[in-house]
PDB file of N, CA and C in Angstrom:
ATOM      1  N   UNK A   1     -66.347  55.697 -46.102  1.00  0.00           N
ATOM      2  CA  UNK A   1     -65.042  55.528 -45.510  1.00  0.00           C
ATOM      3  C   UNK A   1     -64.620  54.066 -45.614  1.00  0.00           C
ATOM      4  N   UNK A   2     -63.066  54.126 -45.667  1.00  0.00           N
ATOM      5  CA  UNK A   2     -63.478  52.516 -45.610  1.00  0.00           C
ATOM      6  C   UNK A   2     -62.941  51.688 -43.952  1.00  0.00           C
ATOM      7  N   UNK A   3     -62.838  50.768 -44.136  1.00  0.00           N
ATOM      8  CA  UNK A   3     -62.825  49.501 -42.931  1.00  0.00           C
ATOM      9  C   UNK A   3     -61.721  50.035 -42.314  1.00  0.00           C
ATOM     10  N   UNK A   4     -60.862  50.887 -42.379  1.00  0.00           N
ATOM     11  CA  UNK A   4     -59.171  50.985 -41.432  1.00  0.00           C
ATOM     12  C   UNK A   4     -59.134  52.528 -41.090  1.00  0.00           C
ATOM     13  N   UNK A   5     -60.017  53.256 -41.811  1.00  0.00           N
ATOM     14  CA  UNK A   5     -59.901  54.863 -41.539  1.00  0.00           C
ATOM     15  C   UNK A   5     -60.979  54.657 -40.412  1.00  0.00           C
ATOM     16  N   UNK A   6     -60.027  56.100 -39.567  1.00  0.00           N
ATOM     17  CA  UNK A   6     -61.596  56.154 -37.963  1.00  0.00           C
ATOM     18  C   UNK A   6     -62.699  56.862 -38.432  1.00  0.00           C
ATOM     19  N   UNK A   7     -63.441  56.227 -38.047  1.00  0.00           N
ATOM     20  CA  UNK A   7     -64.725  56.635 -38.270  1.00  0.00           C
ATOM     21  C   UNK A   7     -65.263  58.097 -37.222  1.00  0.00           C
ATOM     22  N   UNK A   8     -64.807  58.441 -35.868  1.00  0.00           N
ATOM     23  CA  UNK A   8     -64.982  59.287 -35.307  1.00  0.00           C
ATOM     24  C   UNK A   8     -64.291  60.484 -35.223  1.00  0.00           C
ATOM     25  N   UNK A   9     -64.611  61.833 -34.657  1.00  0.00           N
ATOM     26  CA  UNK A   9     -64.083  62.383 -34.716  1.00  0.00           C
ATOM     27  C   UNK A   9     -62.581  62.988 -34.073  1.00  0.00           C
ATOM     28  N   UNK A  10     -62.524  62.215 -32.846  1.00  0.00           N
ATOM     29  CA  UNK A  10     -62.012  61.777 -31.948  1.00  0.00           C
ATOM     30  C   UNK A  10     -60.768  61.393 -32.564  1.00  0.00           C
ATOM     31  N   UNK A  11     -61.007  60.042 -33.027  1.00  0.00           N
ATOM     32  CA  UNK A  11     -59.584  59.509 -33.612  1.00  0.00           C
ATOM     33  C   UNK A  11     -59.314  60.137 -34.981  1.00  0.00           C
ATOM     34  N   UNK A  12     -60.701  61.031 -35.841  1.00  0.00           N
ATOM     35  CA  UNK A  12     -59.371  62.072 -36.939  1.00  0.00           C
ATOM     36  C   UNK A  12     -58.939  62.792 -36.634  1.00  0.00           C
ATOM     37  N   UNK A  13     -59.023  63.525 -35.579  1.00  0.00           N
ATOM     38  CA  UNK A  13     -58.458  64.498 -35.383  1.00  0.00           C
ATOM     39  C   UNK A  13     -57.061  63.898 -34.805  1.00  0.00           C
ATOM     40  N   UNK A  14     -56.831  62.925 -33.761  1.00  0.00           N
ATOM     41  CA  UNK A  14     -55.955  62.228 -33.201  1.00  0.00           C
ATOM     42  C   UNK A  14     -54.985  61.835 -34.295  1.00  0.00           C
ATOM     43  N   UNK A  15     -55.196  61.277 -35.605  1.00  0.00           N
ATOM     44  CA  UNK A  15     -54.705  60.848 -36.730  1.00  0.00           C
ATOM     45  C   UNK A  15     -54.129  62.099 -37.579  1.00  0.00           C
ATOM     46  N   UNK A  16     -54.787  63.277 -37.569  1.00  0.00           N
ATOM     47  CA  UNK A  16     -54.083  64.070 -38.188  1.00  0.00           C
ATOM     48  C   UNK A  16     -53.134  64.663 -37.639  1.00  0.00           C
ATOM     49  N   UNK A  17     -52.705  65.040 -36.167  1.00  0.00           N
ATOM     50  CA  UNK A  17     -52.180  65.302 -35.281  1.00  0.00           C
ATOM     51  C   UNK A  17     -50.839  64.532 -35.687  1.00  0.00           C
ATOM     52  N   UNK A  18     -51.118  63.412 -35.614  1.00  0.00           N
ATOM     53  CA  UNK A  18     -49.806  62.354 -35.815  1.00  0.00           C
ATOM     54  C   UNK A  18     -49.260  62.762 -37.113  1.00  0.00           C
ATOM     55  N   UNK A  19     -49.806  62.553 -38.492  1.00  0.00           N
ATOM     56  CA  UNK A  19     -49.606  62.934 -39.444  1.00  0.00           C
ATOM     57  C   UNK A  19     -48.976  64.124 -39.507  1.00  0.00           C
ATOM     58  N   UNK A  20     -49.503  65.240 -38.733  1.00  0.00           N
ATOM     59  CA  UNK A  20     -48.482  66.262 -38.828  1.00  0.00           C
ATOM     60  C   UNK A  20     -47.424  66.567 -38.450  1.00  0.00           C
ATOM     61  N   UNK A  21     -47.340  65.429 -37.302  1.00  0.00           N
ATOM     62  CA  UNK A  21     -46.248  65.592 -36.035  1.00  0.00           C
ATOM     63  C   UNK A  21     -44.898  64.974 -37.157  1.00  0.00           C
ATOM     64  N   UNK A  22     -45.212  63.368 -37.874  1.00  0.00           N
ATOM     65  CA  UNK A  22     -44.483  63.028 -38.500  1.00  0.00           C
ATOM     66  C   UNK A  22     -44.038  64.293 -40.181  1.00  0.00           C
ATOM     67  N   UNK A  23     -44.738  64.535 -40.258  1.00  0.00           N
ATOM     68  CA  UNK A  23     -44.640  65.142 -41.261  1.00  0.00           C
ATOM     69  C   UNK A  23     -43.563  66.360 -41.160  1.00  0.00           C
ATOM     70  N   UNK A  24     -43.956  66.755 -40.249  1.00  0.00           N
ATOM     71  CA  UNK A  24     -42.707  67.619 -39.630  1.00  0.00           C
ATOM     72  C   UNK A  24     -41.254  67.273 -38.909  1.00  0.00           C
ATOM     73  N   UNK A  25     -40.878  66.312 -38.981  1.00  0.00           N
ATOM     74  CA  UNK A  25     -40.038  65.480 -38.392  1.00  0.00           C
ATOM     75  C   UNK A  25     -39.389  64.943 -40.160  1.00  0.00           C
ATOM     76  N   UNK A  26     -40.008  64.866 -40.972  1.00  0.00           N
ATOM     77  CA  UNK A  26     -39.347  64.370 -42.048  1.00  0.00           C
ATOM     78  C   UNK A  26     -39.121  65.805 -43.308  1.00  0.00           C
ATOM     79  N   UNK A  27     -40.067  67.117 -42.595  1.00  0.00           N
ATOM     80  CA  UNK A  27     -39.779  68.282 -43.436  1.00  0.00           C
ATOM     81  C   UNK A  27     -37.874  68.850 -42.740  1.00  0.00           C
ATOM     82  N   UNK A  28     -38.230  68.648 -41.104  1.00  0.00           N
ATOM     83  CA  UNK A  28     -36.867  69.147 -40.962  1.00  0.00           C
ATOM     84  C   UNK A  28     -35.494  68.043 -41.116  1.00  0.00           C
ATOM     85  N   UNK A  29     -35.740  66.768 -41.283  1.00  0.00           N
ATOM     86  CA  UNK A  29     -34.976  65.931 -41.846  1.00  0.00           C
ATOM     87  C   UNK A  29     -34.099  66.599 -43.074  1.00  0.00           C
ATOM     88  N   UNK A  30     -35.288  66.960 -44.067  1.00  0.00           N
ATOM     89  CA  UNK A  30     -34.880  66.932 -45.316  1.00  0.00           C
ATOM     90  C   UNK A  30     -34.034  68.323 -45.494  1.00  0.00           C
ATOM     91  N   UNK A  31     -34.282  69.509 -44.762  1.00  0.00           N
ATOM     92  CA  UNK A  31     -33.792  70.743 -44.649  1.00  0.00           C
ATOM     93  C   UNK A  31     -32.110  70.300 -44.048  1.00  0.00           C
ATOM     94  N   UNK A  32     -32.359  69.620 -43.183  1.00  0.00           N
ATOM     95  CA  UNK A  32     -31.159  69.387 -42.637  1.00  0.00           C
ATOM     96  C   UNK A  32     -29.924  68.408 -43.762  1.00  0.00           C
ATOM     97  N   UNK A  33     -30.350  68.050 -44.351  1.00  0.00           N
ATOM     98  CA  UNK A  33     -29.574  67.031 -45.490  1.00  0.00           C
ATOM     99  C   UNK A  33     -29.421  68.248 -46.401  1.00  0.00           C
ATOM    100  N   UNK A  34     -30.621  69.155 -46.675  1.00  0.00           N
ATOM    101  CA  UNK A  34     -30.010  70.211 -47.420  1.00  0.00           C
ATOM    102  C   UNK A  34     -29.393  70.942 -47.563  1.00  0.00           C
ATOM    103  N   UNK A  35     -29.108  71.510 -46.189  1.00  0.00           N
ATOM    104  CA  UNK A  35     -28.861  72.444 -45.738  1.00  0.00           C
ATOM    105  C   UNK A  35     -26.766  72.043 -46.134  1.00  0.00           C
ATOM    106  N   UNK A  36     -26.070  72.433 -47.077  1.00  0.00           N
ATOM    107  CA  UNK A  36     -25.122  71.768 -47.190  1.00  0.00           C
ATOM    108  C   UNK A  36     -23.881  72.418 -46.430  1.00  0.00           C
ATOM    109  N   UNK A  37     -23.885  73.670 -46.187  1.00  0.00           N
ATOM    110  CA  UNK A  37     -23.019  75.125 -45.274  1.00  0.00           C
ATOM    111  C   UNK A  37     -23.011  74.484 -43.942  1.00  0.00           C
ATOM    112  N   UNK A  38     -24.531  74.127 -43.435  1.00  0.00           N
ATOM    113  CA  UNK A  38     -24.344  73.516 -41.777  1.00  0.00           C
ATOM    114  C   UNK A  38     -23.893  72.111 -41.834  1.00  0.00           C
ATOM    115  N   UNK A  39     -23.814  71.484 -42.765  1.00  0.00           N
ATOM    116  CA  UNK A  39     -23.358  70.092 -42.685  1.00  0.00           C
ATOM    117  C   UNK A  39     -21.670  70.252 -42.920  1.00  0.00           C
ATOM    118  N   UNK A  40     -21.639  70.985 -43.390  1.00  0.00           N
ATOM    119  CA  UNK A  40     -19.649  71.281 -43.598  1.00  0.00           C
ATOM    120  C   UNK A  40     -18.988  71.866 -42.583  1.00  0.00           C
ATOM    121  N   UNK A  41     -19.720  72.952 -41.647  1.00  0.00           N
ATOM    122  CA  UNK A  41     -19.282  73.210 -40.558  1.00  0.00           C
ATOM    123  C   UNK A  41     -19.206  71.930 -39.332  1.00  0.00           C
ATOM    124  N   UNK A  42     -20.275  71.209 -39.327  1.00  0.00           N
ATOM    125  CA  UNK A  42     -20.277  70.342 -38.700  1.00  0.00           C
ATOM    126  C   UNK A  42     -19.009  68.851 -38.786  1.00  0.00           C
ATOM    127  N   UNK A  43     -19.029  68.822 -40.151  1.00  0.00           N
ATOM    128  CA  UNK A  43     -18.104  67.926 -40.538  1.00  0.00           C
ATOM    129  C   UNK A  43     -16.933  68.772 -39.947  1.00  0.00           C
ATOM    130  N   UNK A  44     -16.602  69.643 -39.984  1.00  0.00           N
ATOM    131  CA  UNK A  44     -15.182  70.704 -39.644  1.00  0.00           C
ATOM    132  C   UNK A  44     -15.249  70.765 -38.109  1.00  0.00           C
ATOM    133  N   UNK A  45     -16.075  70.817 -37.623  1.00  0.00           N
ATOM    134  CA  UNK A  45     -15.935  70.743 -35.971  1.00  0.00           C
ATOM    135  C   UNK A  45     -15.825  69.772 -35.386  1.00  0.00           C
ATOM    136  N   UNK A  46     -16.515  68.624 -36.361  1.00  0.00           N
ATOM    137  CA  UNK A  46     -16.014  67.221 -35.390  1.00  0.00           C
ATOM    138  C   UNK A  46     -14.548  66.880 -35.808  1.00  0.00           C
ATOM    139  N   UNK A  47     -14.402  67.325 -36.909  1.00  0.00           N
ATOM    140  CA  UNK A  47     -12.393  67.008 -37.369  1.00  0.00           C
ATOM    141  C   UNK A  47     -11.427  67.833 -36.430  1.00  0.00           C
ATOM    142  N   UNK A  48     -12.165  69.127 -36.191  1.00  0.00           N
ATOM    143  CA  UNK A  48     -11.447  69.560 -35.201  1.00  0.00           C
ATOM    144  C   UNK A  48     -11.211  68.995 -33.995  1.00  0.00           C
ATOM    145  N   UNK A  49     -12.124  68.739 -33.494  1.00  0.00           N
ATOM    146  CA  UNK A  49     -12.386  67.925 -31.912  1.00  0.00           C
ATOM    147  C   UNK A  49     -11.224  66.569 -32.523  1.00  0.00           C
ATOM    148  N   UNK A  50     -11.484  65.780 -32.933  1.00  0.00           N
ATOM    149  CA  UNK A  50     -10.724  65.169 -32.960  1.00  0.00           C
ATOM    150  C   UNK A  50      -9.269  65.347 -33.153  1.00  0.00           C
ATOM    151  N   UNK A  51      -9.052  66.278 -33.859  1.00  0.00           N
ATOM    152  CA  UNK A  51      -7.483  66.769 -34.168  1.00  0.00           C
ATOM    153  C   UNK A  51      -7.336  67.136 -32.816  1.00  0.00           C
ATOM    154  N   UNK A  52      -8.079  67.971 -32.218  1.00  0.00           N
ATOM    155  CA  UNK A  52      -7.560  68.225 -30.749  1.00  0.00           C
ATOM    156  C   UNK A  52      -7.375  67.329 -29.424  1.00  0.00           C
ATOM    157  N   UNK A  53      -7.889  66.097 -29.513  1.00  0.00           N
ATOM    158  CA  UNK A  53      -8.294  65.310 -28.859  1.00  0.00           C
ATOM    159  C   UNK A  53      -6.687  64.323 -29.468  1.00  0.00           C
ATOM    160  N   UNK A  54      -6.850  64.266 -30.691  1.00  0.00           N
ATOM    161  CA  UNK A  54      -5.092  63.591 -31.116  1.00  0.00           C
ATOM    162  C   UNK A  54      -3.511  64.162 -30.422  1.00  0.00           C
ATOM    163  N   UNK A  55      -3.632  65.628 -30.695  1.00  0.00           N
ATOM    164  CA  UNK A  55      -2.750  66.553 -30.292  1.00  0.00           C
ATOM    165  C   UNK A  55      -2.687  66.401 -28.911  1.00  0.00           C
ATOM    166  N   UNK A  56      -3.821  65.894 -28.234  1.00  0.00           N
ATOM    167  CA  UNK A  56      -3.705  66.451 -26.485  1.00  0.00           C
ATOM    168  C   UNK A  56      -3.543  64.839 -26.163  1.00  0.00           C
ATOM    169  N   UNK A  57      -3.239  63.274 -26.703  1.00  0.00           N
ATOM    170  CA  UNK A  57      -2.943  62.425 -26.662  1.00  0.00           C
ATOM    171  C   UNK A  57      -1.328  62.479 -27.028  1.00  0.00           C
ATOM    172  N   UNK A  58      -0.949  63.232 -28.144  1.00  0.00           N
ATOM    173  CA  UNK A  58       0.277  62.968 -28.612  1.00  0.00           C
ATOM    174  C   UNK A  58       1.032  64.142 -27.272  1.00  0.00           C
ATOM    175  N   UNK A  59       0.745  65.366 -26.801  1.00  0.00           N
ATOM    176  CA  UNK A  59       1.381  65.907 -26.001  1.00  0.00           C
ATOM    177  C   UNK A  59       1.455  65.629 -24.962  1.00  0.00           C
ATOM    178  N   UNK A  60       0.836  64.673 -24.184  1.00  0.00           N
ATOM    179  CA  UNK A  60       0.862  63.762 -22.950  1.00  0.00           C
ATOM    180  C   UNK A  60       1.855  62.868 -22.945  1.00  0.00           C
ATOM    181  N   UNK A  61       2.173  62.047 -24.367  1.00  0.00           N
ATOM    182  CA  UNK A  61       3.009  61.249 -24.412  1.00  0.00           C
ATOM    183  C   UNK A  61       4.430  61.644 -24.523  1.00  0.00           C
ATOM    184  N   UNK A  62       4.659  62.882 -25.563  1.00  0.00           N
ATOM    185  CA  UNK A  62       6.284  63.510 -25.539  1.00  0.00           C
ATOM    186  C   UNK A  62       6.231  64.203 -23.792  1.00  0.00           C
ATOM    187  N   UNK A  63       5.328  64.675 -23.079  1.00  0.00           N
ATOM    188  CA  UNK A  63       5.631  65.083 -22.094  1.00  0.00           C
ATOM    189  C   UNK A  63       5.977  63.526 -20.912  1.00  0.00           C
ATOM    190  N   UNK A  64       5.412  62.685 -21.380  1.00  0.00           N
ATOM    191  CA  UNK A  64       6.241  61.506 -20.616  1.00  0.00           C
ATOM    192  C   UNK A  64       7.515  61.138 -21.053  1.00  0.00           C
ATOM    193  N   UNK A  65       7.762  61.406 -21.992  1.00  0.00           N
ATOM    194  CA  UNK A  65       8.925  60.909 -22.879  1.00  0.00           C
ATOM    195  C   UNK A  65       9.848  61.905 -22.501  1.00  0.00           C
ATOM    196  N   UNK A  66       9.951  63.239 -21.945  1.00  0.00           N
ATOM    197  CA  UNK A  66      11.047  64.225 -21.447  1.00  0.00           C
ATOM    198  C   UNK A  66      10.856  63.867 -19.921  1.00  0.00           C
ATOM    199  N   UNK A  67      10.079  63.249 -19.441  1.00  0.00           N
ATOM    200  CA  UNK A  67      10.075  63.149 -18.262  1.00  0.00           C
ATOM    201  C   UNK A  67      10.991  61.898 -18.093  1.00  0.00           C
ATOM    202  N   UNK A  68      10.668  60.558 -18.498  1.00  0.00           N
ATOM    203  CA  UNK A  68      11.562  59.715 -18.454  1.00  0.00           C
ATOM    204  C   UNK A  68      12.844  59.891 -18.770  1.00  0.00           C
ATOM    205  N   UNK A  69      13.271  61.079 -19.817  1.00  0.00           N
ATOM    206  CA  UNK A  69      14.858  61.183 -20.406  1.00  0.00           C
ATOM    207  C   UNK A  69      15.191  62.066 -19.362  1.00  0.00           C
ATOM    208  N   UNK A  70      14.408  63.290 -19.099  1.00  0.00           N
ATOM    209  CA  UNK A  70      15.369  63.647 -17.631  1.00  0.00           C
ATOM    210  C   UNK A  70      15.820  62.625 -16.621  1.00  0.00           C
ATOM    211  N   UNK A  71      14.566  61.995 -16.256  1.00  0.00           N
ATOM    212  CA  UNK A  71      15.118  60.830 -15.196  1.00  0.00           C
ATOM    213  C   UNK A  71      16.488  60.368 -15.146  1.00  0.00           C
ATOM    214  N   UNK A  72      16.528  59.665 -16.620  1.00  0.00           N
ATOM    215  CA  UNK A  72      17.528  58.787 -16.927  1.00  0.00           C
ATOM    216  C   UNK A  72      18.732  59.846 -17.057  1.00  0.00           C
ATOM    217  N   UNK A  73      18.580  60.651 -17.330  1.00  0.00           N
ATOM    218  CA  UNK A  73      19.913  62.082 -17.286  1.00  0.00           C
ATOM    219  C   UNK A  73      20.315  62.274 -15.970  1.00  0.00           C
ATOM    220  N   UNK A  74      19.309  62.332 -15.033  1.00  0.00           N
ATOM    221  CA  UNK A  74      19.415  62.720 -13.546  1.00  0.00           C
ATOM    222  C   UNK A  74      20.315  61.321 -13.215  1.00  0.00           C
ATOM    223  N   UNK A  75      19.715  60.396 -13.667  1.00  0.00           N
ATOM    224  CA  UNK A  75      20.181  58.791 -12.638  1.00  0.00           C
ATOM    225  C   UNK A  75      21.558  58.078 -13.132  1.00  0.00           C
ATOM    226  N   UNK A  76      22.146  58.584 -14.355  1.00  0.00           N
ATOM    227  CA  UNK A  76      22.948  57.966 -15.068  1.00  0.00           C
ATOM    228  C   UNK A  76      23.463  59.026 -16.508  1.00  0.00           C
ATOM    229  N   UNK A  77      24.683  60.375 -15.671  1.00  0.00           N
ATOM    230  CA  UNK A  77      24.786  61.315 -16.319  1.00  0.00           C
ATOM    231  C   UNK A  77      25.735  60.950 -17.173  1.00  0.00           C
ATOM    232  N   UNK A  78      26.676  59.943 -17.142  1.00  0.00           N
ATOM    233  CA  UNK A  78      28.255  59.886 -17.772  1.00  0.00           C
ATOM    234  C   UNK A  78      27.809  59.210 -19.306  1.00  0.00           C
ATOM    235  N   UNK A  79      27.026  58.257 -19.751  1.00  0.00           N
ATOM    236  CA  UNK A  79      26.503  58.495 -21.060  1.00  0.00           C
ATOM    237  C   UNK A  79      26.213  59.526 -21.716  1.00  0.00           C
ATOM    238  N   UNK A  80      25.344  59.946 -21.010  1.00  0.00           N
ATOM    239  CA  UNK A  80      24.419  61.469 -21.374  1.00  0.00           C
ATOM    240  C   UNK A  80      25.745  62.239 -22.079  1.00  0.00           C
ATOM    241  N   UNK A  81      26.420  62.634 -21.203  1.00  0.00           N
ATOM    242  CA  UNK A  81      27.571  63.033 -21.615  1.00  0.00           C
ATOM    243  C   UNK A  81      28.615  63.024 -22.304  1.00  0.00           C
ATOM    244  N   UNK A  82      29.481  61.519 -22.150  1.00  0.00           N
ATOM    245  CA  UNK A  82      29.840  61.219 -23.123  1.00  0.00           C
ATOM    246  C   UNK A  82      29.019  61.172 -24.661  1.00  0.00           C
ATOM    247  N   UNK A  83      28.228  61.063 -24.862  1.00  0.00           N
ATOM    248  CA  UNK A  83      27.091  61.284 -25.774  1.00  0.00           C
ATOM    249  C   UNK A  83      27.425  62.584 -26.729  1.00  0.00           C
ATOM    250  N   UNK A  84      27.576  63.333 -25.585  1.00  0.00           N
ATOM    251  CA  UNK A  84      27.284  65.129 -25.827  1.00  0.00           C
ATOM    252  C   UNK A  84      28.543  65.452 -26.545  1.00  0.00           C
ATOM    253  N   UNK A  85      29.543  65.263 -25.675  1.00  0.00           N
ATOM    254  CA  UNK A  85      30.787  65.334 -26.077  1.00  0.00           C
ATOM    255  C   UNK A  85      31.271  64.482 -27.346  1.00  0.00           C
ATOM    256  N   UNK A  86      30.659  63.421 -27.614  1.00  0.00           N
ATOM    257  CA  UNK A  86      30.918  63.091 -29.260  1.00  0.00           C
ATOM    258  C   UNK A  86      30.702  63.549 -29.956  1.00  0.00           C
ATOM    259  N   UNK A  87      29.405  64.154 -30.035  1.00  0.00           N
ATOM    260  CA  UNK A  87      28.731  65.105 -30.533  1.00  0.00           C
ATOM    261  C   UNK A  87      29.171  66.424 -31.098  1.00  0.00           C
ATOM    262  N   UNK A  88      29.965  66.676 -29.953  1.00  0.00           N
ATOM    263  CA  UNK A  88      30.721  68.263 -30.137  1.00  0.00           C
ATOM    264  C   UNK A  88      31.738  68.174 -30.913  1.00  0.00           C
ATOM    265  N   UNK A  89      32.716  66.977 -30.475  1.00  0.00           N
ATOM    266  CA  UNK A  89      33.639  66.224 -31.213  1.00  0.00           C
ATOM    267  C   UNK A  89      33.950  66.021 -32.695  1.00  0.00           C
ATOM    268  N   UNK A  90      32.319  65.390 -32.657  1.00  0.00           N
ATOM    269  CA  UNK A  90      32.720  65.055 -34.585  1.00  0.00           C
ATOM    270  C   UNK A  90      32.139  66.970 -35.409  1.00  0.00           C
ATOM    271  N   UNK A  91      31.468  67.938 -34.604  1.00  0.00           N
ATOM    272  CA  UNK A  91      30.455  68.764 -35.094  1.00  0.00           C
ATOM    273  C   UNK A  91      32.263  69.764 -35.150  1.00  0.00           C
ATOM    274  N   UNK A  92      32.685  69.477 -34.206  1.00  0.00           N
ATOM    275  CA  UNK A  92      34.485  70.191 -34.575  1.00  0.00           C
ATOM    276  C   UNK A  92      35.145  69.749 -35.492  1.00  0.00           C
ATOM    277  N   UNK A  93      35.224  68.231 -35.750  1.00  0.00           N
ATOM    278  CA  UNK A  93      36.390  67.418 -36.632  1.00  0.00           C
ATOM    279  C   UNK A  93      35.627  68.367 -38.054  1.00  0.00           C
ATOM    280  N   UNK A  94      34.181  68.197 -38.137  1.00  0.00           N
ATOM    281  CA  UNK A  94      33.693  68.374 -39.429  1.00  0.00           C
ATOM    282  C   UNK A  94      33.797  69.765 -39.936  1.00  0.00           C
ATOM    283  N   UNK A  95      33.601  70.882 -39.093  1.00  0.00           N
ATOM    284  CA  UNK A  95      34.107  72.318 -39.115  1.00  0.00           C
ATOM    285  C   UNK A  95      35.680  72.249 -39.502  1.00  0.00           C
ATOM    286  N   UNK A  96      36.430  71.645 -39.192  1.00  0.00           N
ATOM    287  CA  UNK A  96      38.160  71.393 -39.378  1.00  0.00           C
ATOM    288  C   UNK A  96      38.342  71.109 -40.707  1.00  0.00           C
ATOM    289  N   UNK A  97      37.832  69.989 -41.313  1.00  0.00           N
ATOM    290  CA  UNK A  97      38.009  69.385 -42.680  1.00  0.00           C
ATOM    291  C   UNK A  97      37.108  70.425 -43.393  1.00  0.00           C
ATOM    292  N   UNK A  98      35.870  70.936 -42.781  1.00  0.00           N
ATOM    293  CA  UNK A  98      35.621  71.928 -44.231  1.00  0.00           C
ATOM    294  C   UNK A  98      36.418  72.966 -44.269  1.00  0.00           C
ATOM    295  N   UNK A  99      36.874  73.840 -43.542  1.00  0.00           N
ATOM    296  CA  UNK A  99      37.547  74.722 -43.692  1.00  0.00           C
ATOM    297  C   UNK A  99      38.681  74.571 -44.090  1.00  0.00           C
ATOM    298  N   UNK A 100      39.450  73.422 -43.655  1.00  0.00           N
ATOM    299  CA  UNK A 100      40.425  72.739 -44.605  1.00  0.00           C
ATOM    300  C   UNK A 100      40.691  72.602 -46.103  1.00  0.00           C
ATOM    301  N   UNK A 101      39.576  72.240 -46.509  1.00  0.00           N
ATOM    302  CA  UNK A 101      38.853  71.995 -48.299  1.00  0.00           C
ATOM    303  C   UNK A 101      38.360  73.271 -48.522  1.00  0.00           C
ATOM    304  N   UNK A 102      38.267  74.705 -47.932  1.00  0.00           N
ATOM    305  CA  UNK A 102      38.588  75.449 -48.890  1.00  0.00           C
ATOM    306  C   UNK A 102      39.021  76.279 -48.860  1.00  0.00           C
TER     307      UNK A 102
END
């Protein structure tokens, strides 16, 4: 044997133990890198989570954003309105002139 291997039985058996423990730790490593179906689902579920996690950031924010424009509708209607009514205004003038032209 030489100078760094155990000499007892004690520590080969202890040594092979390890050896196998690692050995198995780098067999299911490698299955797992192989494995290319569970690595694509995985890639697809964390894109999901995140897409959902984007979506439920972006719908928090338009739901503040109708919350503040009601406000401002509630607190200060005669813009709002006048607004509306231009609106209707030019959406008439423009119905007038097309039907006009043909």
């Amino acid at each position: 044997m030489t100078a760094t291997a155990p000499t007892d039985v004690a520590a080969l058996r202890e040594e092979i133990l390890t050896t196998r423990a690692a050995l198995g730790q780098t067999v299911e490593a490698l299955t797992a890198k192989a494995d290319i179906r569970a690595r694509a689902a995985r890639t697809a579920n964390e894109a999901t989570e995140r897409v959902g996690q984007l979506v439920s950031v972006q719908a928090d924010r338009a739901s503040a954003a109708v919350r503040r424009a009601g406000s401002s509708v509630r607190q200060r209607p005669a813009p709002w309105i006048g607004a509306g009514l231009a609106v209707a205004g030019a959406t008439a003038a423009l119905l007038v002139w097309a039907r006009g032209r043909s």
